[in-house]
C-alpha atoms as a PDB file:
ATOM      1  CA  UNK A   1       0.000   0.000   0.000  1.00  0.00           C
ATOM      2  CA  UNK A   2       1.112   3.350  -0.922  1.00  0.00           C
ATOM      3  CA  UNK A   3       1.962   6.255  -3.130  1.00  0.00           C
ATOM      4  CA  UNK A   4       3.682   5.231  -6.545  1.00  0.00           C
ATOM      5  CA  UNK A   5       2.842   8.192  -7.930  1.00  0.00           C
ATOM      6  CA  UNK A   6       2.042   6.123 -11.562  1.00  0.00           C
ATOM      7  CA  UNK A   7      -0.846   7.429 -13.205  1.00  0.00           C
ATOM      8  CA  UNK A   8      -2.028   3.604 -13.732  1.00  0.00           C
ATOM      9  CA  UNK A   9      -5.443   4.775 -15.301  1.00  0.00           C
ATOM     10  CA  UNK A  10      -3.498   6.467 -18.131  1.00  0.00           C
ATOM     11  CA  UNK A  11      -2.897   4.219 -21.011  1.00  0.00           C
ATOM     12  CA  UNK A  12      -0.630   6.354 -22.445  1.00  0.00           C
ATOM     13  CA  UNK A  13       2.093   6.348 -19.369  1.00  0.00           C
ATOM     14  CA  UNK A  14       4.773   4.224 -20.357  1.00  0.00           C
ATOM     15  CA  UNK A  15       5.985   3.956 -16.721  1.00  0.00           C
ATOM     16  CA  UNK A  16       2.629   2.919 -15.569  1.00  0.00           C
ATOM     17  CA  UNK A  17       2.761   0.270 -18.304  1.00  0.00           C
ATOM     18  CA  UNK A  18       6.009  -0.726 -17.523  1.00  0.00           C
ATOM     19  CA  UNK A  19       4.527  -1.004 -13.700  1.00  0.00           C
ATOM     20  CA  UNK A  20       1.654  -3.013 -14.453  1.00  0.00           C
ATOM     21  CA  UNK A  21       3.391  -5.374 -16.068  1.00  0.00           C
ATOM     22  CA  UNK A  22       5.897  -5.798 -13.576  1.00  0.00           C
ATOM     23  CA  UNK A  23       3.282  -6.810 -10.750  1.00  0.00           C
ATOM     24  CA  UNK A  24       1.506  -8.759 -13.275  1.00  0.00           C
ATOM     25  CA  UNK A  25       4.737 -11.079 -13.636  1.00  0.00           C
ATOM     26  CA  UNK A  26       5.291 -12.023 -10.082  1.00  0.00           C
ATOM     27  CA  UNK A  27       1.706 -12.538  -9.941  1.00  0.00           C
ATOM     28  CA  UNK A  28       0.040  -9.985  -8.212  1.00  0.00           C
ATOM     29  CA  UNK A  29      -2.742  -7.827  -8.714  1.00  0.00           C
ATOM     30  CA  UNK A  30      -3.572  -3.735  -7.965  1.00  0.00           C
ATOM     31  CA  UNK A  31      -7.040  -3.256  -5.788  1.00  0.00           C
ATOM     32  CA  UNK A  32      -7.962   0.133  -6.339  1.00  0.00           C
ATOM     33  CA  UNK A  33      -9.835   1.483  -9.261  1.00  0.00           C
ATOM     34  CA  UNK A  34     -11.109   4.915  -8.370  1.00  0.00           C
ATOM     35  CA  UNK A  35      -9.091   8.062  -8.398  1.00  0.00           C
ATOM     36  CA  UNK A  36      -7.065   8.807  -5.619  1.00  0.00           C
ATOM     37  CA  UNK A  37      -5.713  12.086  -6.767  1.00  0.00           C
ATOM     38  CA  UNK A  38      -7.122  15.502  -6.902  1.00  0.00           C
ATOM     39  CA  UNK A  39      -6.767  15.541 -10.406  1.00  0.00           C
ATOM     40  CA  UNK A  40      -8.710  12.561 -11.249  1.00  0.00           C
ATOM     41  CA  UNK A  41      -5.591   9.975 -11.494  1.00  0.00           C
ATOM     42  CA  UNK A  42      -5.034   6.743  -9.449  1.00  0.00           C
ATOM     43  CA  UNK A  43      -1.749   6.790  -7.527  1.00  0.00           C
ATOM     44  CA  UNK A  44      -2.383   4.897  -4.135  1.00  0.00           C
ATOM     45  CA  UNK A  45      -2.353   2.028  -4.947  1.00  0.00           C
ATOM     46  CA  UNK A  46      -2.914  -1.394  -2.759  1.00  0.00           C
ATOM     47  CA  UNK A  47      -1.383  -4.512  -4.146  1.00  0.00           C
ATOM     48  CA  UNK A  48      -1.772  -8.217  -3.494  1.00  0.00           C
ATOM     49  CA  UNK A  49      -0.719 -11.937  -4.348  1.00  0.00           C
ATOM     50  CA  UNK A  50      -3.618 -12.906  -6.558  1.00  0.00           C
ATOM     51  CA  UNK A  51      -4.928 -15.777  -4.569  1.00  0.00           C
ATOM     52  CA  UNK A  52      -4.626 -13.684  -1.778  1.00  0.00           C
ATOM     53  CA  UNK A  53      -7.958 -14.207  -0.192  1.00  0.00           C
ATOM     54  CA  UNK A  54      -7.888 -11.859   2.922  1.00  0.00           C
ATOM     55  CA  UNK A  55      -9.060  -8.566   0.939  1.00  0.00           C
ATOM     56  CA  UNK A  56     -12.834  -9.288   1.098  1.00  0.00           C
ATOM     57  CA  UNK A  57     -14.118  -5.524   0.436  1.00  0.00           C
ATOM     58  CA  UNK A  58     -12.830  -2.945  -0.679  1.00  0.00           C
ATOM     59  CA  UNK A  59     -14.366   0.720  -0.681  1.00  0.00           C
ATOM     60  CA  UNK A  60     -12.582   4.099  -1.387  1.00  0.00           C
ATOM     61  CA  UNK A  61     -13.987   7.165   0.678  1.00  0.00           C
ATOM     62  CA  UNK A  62     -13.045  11.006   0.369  1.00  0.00           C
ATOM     63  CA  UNK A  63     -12.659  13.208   2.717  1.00  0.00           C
ATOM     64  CA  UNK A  64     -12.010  17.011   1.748  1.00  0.00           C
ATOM     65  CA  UNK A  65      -9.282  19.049   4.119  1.00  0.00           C
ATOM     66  CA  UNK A  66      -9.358  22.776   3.121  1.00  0.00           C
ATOM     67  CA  UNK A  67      -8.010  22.405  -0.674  1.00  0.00           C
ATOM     68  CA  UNK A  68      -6.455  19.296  -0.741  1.00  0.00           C
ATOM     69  CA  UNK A  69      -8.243  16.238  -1.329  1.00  0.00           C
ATOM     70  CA  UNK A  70      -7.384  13.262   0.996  1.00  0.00           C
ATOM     71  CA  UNK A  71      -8.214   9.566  -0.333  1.00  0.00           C
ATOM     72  CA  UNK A  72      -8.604   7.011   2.574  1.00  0.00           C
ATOM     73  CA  UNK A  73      -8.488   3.854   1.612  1.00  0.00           C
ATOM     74  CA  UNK A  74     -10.293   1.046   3.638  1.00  0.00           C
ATOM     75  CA  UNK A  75      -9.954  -2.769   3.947  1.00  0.00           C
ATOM     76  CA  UNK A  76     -11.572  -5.156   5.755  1.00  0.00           C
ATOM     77  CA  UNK A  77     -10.525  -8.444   6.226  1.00  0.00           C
ATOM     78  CA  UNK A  78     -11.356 -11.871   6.706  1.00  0.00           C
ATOM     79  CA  UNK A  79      -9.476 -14.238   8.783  1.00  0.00           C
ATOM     80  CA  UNK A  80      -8.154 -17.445   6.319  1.00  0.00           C
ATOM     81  CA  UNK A  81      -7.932 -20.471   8.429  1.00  0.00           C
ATOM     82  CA  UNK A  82      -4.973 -22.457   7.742  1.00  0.00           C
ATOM     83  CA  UNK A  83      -5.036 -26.083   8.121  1.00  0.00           C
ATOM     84  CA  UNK A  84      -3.212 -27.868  11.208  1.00  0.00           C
ATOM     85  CA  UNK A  85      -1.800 -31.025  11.621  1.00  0.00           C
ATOM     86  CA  UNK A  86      -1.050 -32.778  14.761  1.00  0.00           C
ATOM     87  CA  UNK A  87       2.323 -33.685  15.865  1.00  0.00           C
ATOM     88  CA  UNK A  88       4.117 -35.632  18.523  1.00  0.00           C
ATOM     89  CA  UNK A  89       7.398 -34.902  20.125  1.00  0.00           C
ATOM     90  CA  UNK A  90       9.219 -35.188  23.458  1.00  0.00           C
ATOM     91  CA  UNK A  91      11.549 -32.162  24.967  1.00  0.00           C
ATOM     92  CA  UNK A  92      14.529 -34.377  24.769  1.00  0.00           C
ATOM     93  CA  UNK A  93      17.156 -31.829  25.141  1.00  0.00           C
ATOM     94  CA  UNK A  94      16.294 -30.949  28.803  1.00  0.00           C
ATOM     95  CA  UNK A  95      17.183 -35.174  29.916  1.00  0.00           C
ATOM     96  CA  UNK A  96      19.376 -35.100  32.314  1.00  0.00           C
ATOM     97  CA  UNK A  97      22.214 -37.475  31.097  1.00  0.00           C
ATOM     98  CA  UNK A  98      23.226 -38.585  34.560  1.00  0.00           C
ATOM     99  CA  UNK A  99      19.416 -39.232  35.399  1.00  0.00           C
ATOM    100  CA  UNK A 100      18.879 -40.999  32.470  1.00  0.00           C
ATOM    101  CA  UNK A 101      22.162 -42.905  32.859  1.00  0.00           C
ATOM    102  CA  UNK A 102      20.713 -43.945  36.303  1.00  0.00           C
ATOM    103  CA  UNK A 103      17.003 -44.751  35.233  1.00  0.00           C
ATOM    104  CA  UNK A 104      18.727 -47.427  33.136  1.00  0.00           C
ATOM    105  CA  UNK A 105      21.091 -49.200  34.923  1.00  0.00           C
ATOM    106  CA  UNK A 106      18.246 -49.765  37.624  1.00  0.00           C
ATOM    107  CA  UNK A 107      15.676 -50.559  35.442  1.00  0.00           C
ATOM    108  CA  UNK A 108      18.045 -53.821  34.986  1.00  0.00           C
ATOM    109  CA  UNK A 109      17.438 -53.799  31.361  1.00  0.00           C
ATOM    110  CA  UNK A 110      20.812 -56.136  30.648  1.00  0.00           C
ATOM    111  CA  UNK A 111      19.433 -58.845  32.750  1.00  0.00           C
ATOM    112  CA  UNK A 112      15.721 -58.248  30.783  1.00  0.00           C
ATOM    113  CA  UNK A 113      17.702 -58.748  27.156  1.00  0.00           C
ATOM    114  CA  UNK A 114      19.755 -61.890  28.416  1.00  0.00           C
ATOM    115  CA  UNK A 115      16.879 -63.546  29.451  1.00  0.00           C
ATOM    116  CA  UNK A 116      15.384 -63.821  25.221  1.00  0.00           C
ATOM    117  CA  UNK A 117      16.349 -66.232  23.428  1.00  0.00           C
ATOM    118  CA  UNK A 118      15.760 -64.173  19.674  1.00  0.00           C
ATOM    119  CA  UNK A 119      17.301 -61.573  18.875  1.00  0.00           C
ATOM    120  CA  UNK A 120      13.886 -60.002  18.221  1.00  0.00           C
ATOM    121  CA  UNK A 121      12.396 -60.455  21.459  1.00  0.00           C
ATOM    122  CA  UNK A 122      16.094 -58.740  23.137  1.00  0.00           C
ATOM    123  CA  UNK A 123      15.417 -55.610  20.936  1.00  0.00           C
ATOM    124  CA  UNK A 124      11.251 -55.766  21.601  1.00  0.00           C
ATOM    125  CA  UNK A 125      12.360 -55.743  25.924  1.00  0.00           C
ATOM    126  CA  UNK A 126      15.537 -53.218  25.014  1.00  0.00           C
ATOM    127  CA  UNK A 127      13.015 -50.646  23.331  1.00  0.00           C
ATOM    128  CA  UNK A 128      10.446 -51.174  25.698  1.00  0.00           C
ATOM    129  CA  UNK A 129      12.691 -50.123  28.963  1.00  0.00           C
ATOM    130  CA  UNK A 130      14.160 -47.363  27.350  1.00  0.00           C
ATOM    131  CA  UNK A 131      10.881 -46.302  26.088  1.00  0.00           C
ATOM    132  CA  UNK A 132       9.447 -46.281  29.681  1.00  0.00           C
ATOM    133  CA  UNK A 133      12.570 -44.599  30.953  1.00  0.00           C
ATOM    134  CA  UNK A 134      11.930 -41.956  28.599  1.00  0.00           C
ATOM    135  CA  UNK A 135       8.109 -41.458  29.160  1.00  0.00           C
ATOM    136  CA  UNK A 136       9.655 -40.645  32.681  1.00  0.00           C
ATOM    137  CA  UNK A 137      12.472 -38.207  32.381  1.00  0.00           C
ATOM    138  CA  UNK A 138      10.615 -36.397  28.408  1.00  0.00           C
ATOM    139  CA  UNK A 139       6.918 -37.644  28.144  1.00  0.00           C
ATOM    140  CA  UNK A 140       5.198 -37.125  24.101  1.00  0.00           C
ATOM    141  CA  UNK A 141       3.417 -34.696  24.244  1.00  0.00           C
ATOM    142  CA  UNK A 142       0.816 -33.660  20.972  1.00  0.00           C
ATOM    143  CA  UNK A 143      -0.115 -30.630  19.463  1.00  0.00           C
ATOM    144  CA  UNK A 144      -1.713 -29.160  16.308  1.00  0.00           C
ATOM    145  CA  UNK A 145       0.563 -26.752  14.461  1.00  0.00           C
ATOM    146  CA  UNK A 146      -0.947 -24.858  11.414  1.00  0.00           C
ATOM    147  CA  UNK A 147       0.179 -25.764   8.047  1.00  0.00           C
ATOM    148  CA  UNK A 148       1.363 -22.455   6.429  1.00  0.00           C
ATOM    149  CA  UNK A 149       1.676 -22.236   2.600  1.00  0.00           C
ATOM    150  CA  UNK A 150       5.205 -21.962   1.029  1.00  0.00           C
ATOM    151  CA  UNK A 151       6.548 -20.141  -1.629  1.00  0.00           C
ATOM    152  CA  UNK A 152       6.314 -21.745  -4.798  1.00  0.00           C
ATOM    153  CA  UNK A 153      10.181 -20.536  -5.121  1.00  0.00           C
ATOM    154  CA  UNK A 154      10.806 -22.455  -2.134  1.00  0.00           C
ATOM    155  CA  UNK A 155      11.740 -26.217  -2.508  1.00  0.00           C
ATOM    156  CA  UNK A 156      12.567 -29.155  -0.803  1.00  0.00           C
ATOM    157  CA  UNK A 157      16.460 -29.230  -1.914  1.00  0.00           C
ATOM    158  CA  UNK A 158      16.956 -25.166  -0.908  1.00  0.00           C
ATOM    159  CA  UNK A 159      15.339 -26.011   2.494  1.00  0.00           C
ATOM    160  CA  UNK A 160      17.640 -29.239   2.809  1.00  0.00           C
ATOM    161  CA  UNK A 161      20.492 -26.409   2.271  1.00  0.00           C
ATOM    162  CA  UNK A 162      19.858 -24.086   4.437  1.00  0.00           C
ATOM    163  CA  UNK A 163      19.342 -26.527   7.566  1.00  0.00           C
ATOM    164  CA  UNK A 164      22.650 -28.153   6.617  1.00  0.00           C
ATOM    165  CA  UNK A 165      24.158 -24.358   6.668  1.00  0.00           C
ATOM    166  CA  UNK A 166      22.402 -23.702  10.093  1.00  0.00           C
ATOM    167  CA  UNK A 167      23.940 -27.102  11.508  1.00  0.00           C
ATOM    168  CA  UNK A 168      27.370 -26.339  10.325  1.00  0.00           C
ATOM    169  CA  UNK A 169      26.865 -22.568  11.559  1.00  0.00           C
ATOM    170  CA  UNK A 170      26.233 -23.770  15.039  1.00  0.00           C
ATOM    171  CA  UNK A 171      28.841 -26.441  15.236  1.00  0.00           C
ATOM    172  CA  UNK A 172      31.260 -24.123  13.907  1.00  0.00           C
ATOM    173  CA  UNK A 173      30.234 -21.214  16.504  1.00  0.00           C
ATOM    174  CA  UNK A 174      30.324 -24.223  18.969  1.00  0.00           C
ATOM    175  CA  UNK A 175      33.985 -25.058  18.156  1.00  0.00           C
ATOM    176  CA  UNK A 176      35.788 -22.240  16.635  1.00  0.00           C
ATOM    177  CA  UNK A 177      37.629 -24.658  14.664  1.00  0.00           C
ATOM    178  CA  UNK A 178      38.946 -23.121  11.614  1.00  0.00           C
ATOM    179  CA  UNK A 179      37.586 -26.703   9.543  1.00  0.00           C
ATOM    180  CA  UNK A 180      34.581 -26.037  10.813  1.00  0.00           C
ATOM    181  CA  UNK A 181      34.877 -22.391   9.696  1.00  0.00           C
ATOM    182  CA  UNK A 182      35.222 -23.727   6.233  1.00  0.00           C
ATOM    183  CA  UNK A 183      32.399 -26.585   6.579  1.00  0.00           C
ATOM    184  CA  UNK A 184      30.044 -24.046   7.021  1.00  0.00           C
ATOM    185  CA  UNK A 185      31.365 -21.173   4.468  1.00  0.00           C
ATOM    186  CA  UNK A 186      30.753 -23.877   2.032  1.00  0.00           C
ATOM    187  CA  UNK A 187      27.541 -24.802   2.834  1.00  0.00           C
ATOM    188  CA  UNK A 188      26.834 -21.149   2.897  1.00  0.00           C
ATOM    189  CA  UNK A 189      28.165 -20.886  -0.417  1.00  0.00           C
ATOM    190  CA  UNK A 190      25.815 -23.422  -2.067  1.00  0.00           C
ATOM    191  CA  UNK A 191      22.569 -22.351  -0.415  1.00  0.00           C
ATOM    192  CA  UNK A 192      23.692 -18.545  -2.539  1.00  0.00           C
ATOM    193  CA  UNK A 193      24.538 -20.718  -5.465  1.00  0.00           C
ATOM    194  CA  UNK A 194      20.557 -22.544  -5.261  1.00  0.00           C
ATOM    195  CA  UNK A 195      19.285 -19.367  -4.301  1.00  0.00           C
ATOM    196  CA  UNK A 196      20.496 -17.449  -7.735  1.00  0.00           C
ATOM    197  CA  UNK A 197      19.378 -20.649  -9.622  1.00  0.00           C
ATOM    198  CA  UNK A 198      15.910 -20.222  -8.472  1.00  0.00           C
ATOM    199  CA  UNK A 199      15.644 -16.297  -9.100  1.00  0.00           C
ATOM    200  CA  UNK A 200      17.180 -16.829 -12.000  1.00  0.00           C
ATOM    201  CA  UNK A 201      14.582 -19.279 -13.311  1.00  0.00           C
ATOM    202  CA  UNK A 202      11.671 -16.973 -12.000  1.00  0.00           C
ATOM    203  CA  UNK A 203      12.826 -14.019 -13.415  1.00  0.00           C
ATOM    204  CA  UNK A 204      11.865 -13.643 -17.056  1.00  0.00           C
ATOM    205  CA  UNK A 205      13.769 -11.370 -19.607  1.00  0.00           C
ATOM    206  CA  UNK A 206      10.393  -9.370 -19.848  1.00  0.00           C
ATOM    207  CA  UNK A 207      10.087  -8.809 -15.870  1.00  0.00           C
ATOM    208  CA  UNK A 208      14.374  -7.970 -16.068  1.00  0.00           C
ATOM    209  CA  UNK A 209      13.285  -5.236 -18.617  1.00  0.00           C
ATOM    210  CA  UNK A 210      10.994  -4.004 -16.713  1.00  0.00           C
ATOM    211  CA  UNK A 211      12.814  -3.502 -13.453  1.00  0.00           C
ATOM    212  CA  UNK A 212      15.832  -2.259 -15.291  1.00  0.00           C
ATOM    213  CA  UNK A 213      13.253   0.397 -16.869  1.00  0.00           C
ATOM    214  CA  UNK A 214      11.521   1.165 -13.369  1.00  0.00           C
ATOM    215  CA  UNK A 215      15.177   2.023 -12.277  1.00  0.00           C
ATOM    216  CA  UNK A 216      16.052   4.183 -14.732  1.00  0.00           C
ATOM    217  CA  UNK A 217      12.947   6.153 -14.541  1.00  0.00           C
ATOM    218  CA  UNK A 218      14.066   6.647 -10.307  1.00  0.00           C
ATOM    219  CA  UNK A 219      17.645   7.885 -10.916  1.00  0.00           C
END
């Protein structure tokens, strides 16, 4: 939202061309359609993803301040539910490893295992006592988290990226080890690399034309 000062209603503005096109290329769409100037052009402007579904009204009202006409521009909105999912996890990193260390060796679990005979039933009684010592010390707990929408832009290898770069940033911040330095300048490096693939692929020689003439209009 805000002043652009394109005169979008005028056919014949090339920068207003240039504009619409732009927005129309990263798929989004310009809400307002009345004037919003005193002279009868639209330069507010309010802009959205297209299958943005929040924007349920919209209605233009004028108020007049002396001699200068003031445009105030009014949404209302709609709240989108987002679906949830429900997940399990335990809090495993606040285990006391002495505690735990303790809850095991009493719970006699090496004398549990010896007495099987398979090697399945000594991995069924193994899971089962460290399961129990664990619904102890971290219980599961369940809740639903909402499933947000990503980016089209975003996929599964560039998020595989950057969570290797955030593990190898906190090792190395951990250590101070100039390897690990390295590890995680590299992994840095290639989440850039992916990241300049994928812009690359979205932007189109058209939408590149049309930012490069947006920015020479501005100097």
């Amino acid at each position: 939202m805000g002043d652009f000062n394109f005169h979008i209603d005028d056919p014949s503005d090339k920068k207003a061309e240039e504009f619409s096109k732009l927005i129309e290329s990263v798929n989004l769409t310009q809400l307002v359609n009345n004037s919003t100037h005193m002279n009868g052009h639209i330069l507010d402007l309010i802009i959205t993803h297209k299958k943005n579904k929040l924007c349920q009204a919209l209605e233009l009202t004028t108020v007049i301040f002396l001699t200068t006409a003031v445009f105030i521009s009014i949404l209302t909105f709609r709240n989108q539910k987002l679906r949830k999912k429900k997940v399990t996890y335990r809090k495993t990193r606040k285990i006391n490893s002495d505690t735990l260390r303790k809850l095991i060796v009493d719970s006699n679990v090496t004398e549990k295992v010896s007495s099987k005979e398979t090697v399945r039933d000594k991995v069924e009684i193994f899971n089962e006592t460290v399961e129990a010592v664990l619904d102890l010390l971290a219980p599961v707990k369940t809740k639903n988290v909402p499933i947000r929408p990503n980016s089209h832009w975003y996929i599964d290898e560039l998020r595989t990226l950057k969570q290797e770069r955030r593990c190898a940033e906190r090792k190395w911040r951990k250590s101070r080890l100039e390897i690990h330095r390295q590890i995680y300048v590299y992994a840095k490096n290639k989440v850039n690399d992916m990241l300049v693939k994928t812009y690359r692929h979205l932007v189109t020689p058209d939408l590149y034309r049309s930012i490069v003439f947006l920015c020479e209009c501005l100097l």
